[in-house]
PDB file of N, CA and C in Angstrom:
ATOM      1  N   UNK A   1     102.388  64.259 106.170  1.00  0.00           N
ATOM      2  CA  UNK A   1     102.907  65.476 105.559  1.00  0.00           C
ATOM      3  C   UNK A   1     102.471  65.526 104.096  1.00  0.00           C
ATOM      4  N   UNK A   2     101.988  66.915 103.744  1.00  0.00           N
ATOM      5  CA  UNK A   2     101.757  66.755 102.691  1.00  0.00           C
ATOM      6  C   UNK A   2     103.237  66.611 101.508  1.00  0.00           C
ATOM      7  N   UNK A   3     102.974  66.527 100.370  1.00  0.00           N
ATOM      8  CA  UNK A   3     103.826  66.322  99.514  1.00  0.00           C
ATOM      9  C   UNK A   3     103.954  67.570  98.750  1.00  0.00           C
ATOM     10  N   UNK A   4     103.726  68.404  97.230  1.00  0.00           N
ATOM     11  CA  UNK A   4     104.728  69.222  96.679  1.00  0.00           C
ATOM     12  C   UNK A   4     103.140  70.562  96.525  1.00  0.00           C
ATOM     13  N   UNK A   5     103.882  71.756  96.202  1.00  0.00           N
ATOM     14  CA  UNK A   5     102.705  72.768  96.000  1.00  0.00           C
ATOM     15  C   UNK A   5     103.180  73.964  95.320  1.00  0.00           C
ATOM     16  N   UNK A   6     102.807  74.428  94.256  1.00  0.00           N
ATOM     17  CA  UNK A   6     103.288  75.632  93.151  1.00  0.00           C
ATOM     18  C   UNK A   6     102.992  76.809  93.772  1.00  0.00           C
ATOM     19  N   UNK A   7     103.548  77.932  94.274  1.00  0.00           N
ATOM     20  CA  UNK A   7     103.322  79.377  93.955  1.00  0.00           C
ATOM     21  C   UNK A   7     102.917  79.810  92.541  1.00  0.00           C
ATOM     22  N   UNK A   8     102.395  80.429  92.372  1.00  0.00           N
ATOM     23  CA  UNK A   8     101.823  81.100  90.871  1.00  0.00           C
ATOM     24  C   UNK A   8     101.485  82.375  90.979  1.00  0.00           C
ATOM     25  N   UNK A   9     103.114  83.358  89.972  1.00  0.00           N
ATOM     26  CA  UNK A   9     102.867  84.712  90.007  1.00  0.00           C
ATOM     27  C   UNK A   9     102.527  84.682  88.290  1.00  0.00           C
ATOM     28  N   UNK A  10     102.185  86.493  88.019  1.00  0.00           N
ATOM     29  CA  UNK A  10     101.321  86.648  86.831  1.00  0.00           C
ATOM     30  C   UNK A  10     102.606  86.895  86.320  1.00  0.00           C
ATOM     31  N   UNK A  11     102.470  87.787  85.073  1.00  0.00           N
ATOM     32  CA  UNK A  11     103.595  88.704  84.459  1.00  0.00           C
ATOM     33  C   UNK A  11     103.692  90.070  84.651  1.00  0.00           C
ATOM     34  N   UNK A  12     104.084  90.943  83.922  1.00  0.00           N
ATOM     35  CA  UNK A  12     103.799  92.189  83.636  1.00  0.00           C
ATOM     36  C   UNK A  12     102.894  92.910  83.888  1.00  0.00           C
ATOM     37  N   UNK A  13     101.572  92.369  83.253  1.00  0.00           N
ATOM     38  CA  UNK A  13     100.220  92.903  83.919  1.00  0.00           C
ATOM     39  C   UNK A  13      99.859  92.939  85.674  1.00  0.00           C
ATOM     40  N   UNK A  14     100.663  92.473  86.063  1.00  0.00           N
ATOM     41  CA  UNK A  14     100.404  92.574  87.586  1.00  0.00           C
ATOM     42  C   UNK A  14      98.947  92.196  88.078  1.00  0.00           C
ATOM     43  N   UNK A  15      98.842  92.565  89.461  1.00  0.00           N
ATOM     44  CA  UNK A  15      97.348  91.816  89.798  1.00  0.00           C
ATOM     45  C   UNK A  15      97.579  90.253  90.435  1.00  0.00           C
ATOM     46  N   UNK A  16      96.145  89.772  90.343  1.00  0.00           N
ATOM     47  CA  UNK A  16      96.303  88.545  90.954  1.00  0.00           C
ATOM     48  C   UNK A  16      95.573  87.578  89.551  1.00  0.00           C
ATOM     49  N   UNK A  17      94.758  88.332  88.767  1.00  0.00           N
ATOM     50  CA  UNK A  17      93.383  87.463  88.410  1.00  0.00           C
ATOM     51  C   UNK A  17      94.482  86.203  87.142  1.00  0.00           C
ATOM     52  N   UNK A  18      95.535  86.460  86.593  1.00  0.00           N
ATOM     53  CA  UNK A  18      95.799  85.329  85.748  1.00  0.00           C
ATOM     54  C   UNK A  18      96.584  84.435  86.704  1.00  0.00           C
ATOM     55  N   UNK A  19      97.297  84.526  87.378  1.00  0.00           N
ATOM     56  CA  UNK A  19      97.940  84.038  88.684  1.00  0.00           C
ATOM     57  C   UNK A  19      96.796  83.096  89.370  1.00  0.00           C
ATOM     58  N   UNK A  20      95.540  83.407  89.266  1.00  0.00           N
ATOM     59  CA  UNK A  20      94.612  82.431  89.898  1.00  0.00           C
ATOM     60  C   UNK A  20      94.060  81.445  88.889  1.00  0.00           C
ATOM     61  N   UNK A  21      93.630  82.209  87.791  1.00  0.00           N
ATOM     62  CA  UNK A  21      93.285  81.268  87.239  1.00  0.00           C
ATOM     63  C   UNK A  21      94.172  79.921  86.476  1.00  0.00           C
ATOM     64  N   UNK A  22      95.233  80.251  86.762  1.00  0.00           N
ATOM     65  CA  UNK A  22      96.595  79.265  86.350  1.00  0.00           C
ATOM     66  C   UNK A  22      96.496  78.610  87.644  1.00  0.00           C
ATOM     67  N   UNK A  23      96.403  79.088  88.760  1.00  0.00           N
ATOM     68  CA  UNK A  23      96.488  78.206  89.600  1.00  0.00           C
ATOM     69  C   UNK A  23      95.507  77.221  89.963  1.00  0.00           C
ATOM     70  N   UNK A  24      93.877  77.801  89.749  1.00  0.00           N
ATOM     71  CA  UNK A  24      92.737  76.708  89.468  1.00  0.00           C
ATOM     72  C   UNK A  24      93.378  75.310  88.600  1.00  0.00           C
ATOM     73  N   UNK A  25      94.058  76.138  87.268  1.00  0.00           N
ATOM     74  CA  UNK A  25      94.105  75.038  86.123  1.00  0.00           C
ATOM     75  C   UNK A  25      94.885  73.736  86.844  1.00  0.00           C
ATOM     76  N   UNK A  26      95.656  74.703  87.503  1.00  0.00           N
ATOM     77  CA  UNK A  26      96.953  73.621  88.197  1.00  0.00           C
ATOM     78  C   UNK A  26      96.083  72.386  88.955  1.00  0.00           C
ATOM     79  N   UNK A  27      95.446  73.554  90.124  1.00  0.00           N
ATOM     80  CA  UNK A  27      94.536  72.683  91.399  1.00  0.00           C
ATOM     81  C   UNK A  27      93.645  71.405  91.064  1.00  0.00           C
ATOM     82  N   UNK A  28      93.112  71.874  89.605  1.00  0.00           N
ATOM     83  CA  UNK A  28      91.805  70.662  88.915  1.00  0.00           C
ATOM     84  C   UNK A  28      92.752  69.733  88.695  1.00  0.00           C
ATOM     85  N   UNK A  29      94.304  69.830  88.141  1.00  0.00           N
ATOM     86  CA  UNK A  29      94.729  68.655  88.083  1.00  0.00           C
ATOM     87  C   UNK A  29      95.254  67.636  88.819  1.00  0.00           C
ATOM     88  N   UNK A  30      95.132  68.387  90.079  1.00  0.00           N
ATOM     89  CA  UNK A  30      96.109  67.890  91.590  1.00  0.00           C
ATOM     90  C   UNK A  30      97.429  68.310  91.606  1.00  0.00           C
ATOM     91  N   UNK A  31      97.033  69.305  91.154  1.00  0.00           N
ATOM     92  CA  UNK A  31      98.135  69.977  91.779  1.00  0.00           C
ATOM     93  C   UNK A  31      98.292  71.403  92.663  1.00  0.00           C
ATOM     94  N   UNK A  32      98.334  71.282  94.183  1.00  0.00           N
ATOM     95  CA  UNK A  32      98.064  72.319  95.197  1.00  0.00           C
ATOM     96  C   UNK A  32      98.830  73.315  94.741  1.00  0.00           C
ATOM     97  N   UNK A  33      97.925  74.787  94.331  1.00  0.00           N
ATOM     98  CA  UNK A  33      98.822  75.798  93.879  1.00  0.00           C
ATOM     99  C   UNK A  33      98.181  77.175  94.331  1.00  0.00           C
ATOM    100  N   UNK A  34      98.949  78.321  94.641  1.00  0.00           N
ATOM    101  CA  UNK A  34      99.071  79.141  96.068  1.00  0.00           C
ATOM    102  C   UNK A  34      98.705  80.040  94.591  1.00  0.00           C
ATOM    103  N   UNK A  35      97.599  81.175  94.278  1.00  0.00           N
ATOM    104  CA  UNK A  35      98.463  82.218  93.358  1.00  0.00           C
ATOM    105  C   UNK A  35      98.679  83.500  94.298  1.00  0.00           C
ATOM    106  N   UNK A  36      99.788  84.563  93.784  1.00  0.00           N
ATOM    107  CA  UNK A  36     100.533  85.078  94.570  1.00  0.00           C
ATOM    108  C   UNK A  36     100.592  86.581  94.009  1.00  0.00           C
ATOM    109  N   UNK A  37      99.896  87.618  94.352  1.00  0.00           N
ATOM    110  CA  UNK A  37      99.845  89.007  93.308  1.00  0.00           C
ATOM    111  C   UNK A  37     101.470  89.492  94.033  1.00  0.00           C
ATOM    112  N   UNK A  38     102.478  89.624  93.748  1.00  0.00           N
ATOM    113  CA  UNK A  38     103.448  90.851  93.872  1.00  0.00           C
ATOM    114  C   UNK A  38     103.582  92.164  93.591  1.00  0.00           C
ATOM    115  N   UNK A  39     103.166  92.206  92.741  1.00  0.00           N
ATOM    116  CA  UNK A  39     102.629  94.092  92.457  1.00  0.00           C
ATOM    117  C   UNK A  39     101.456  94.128  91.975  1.00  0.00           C
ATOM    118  N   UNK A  40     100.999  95.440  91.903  1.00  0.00           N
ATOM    119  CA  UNK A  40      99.750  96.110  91.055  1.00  0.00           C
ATOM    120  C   UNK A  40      98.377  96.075  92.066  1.00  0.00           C
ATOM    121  N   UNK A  41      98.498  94.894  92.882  1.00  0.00           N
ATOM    122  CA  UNK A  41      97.376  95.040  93.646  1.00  0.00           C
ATOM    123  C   UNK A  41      97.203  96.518  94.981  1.00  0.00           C
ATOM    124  N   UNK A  42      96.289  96.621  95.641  1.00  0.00           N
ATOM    125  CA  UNK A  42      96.111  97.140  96.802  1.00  0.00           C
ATOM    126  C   UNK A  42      97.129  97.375  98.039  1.00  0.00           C
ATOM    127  N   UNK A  43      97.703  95.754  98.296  1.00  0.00           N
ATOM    128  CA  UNK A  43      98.483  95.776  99.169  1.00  0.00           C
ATOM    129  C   UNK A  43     100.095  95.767  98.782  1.00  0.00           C
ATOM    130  N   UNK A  44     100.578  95.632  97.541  1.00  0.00           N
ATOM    131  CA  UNK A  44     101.455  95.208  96.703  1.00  0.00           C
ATOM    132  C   UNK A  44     102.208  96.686  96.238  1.00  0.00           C
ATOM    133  N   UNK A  45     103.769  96.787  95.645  1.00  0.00           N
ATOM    134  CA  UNK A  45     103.794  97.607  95.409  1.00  0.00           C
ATOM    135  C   UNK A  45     102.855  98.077  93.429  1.00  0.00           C
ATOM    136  N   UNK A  46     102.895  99.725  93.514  1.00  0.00           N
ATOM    137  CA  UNK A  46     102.267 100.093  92.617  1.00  0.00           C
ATOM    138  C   UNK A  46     102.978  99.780  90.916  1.00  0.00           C
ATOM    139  N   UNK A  47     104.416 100.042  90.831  1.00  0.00           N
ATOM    140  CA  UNK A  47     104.696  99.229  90.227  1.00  0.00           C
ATOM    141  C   UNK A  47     105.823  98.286  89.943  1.00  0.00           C
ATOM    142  N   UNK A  48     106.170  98.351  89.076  1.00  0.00           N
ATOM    143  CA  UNK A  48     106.966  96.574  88.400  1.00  0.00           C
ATOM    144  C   UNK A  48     108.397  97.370  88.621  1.00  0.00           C
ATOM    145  N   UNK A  49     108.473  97.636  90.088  1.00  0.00           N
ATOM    146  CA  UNK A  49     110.164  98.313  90.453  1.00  0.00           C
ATOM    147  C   UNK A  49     110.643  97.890  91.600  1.00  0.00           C
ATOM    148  N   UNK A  50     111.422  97.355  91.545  1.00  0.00           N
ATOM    149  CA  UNK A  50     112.429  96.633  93.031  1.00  0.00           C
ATOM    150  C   UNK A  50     110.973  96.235  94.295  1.00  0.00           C
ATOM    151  N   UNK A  51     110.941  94.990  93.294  1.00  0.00           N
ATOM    152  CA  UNK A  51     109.989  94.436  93.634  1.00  0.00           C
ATOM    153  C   UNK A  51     110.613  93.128  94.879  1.00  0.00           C
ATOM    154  N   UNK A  52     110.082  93.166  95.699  1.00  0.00           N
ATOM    155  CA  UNK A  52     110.786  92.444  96.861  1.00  0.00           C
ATOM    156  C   UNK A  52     110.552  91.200  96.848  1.00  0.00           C
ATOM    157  N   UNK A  53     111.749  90.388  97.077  1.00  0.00           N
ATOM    158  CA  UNK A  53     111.198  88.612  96.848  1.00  0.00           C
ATOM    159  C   UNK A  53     110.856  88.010  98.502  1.00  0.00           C
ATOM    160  N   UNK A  54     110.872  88.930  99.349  1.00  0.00           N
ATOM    161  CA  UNK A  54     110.457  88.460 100.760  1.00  0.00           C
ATOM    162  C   UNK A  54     108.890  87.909 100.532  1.00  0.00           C
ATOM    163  N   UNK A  55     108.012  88.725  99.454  1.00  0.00           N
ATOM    164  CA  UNK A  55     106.801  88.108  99.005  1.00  0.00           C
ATOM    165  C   UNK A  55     106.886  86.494  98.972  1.00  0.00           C
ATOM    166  N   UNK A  56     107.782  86.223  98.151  1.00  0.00           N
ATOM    167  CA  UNK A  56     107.778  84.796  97.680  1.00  0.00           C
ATOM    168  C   UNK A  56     108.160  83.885  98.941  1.00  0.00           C
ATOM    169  N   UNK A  57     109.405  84.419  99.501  1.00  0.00           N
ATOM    170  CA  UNK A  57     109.595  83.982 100.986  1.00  0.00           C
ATOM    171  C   UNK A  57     108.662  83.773 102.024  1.00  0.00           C
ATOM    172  N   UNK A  58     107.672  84.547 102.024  1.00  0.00           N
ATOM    173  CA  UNK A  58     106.478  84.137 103.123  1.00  0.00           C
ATOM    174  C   UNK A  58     105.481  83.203 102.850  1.00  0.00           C
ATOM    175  N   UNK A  59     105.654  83.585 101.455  1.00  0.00           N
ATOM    176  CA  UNK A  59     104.421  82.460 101.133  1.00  0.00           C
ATOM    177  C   UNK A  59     105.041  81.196 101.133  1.00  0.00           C
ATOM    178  N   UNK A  60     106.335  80.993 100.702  1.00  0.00           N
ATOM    179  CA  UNK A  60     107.269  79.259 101.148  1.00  0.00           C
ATOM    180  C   UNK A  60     107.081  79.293 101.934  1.00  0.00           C
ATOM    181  N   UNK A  61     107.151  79.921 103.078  1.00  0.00           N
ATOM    182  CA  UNK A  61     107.358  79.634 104.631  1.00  0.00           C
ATOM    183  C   UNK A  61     106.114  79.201 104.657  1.00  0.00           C
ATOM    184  N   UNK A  62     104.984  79.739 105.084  1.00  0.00           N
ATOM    185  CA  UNK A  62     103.671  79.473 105.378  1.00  0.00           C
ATOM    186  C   UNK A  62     103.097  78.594 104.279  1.00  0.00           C
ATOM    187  N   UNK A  63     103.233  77.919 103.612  1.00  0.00           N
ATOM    188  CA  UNK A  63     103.028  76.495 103.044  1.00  0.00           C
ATOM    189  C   UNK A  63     104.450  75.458 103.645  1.00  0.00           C
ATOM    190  N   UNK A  64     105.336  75.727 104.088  1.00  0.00           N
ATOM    191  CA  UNK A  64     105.816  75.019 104.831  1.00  0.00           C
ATOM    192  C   UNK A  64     105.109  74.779 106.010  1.00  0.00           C
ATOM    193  N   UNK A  65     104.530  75.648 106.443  1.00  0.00           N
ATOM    194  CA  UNK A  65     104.217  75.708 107.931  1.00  0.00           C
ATOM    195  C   UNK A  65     102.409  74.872 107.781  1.00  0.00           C
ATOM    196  N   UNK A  66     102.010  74.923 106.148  1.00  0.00           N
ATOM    197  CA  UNK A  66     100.934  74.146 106.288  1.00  0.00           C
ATOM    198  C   UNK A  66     101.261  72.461 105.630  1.00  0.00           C
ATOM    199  N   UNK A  67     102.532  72.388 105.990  1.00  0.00           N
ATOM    200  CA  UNK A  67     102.919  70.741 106.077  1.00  0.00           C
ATOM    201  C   UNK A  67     103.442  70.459 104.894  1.00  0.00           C
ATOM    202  N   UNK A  68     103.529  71.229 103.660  1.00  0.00           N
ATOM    203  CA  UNK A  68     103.932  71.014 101.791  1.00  0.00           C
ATOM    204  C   UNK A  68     105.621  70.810 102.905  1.00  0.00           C
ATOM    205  N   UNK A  69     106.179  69.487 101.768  1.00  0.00           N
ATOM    206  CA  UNK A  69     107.312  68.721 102.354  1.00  0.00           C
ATOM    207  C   UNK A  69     108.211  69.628 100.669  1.00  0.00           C
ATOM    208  N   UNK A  70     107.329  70.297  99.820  1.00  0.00           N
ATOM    209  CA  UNK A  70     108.263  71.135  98.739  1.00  0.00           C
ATOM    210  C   UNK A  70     107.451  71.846  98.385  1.00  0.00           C
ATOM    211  N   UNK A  71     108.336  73.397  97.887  1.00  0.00           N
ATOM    212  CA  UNK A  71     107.013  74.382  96.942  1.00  0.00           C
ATOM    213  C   UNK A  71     107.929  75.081  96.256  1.00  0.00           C
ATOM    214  N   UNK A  72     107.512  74.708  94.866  1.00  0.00           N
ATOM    215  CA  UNK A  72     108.027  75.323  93.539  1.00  0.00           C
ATOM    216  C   UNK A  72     107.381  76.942  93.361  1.00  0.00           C
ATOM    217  N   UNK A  73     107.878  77.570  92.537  1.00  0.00           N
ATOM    218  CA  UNK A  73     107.398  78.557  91.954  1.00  0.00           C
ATOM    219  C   UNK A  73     106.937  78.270  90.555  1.00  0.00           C
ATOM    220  N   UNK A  74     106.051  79.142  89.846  1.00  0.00           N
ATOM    221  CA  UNK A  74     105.939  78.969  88.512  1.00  0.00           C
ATOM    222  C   UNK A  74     105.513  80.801  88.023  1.00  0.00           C
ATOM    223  N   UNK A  75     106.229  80.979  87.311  1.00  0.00           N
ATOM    224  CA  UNK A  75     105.603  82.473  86.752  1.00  0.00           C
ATOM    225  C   UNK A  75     106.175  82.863  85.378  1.00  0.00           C
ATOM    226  N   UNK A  76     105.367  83.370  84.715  1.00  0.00           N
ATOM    227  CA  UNK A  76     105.217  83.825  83.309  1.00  0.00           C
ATOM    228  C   UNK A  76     105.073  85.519  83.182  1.00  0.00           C
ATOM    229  N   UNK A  77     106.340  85.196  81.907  1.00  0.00           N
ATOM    230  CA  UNK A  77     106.397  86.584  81.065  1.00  0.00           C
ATOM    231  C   UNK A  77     107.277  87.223  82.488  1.00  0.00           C
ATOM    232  N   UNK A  78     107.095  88.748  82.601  1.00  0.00           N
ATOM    233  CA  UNK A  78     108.086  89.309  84.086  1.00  0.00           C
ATOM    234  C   UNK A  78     108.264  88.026  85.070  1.00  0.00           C
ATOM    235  N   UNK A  79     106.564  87.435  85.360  1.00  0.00           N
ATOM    236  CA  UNK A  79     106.483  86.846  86.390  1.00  0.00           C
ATOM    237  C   UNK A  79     107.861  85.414  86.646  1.00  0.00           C
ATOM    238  N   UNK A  80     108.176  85.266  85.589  1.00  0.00           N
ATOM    239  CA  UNK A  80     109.207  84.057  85.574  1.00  0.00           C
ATOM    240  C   UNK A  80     110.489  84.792  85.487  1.00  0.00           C
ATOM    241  N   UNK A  81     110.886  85.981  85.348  1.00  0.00           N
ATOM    242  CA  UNK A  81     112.171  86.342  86.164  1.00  0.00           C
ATOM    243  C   UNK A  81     112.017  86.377  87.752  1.00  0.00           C
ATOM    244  N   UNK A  82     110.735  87.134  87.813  1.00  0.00           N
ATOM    245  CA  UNK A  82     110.950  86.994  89.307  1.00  0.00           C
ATOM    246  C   UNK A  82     110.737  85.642  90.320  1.00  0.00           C
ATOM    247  N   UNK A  83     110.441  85.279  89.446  1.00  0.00           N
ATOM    248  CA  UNK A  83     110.116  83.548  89.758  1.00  0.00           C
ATOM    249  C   UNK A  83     111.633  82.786  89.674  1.00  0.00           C
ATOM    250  N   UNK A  84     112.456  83.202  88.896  1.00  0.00           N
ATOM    251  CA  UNK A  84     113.710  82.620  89.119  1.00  0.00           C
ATOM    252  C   UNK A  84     114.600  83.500  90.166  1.00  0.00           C
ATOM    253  N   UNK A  85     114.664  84.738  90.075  1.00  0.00           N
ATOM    254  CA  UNK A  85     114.909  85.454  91.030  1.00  0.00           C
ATOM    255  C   UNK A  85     114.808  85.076  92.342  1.00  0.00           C
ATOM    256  N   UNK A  86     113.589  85.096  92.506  1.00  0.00           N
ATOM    257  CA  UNK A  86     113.010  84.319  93.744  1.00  0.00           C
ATOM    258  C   UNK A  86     113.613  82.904  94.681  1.00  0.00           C
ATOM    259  N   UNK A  87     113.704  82.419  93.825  1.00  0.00           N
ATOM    260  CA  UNK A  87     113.872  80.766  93.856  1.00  0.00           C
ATOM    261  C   UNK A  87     115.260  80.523  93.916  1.00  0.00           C
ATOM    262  N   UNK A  88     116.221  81.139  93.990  1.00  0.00           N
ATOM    263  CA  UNK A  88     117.744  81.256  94.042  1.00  0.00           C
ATOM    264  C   UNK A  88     117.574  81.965  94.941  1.00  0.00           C
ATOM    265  N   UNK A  89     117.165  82.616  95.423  1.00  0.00           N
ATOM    266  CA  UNK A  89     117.346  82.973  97.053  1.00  0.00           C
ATOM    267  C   UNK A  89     116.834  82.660  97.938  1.00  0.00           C
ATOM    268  N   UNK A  90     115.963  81.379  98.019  1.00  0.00           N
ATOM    269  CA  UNK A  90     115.667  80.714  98.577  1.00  0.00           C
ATOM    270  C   UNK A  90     116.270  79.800  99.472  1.00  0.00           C
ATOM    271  N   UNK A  91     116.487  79.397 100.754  1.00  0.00           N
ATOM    272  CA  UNK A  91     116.948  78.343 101.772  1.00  0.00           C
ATOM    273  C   UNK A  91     116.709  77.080 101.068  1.00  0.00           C
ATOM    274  N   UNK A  92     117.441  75.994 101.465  1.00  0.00           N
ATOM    275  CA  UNK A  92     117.063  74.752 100.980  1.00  0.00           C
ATOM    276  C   UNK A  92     117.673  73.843  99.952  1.00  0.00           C
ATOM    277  N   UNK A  93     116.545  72.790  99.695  1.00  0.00           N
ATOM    278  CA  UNK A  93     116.950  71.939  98.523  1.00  0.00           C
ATOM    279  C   UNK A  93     116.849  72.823  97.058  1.00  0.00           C
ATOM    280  N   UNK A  94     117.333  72.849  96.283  1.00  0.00           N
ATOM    281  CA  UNK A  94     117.228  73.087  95.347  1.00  0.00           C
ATOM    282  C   UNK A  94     116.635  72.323  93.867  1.00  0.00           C
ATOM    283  N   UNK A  95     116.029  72.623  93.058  1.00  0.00           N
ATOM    284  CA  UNK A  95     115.906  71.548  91.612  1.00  0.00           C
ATOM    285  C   UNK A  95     116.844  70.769  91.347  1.00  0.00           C
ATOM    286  N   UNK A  96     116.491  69.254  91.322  1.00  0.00           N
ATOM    287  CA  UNK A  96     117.725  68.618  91.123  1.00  0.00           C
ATOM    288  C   UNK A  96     118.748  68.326  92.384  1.00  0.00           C
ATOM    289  N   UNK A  97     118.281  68.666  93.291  1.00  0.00           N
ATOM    290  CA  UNK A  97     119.332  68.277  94.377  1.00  0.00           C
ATOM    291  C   UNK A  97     118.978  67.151  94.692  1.00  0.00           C
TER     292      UNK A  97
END
């Protein structure tokens, strides 16, 4: 089983492209990291309004389902409310448990 793996949403600016490249930075260091656009993109809503955390939910699930035994979130500027947002409604162990 694998061991731990970051989600990585952007901020405000929406999109995917800083969300990836944070997550490269992560990956070069060993650390397995998912980035994750929630709004602004194509498939995403258009904008930064009741923005749904089932996003964040699928993507835990399906890195569960690719063997990660934990997966944190990490997000900046908006992206780290919804990143805490997120992460409190989440099933499970919690930080610190």
């Amino acid at each position: 089983m694998k061991d731990r793996t970051v989600i990585v949403v952007s901020g405000s600016d929406g999109g995917i492209a800083y969300a990836k490249k944070t997550a490269e930075v992560l990956a070069g260091k060993g650390i397995p990291s998912l980035a994750l656009a929630y709004w602004g993109t194509k498939n995403t809503p258009e904008t930064l309004s009741l923005i749904p955390v089932e996003t964040v939910q699928s993507a835990a699930e399906w890195l569960m389902e690719q063997g990660y035994s934990s997966v944190g979130i990490y997000g900046f500027s908006k992206g780290a409310e919804y990143a805490l947002t997120s992460a409190s409604l989440q099933p499970g162990k919690k930080s610190g448990s």
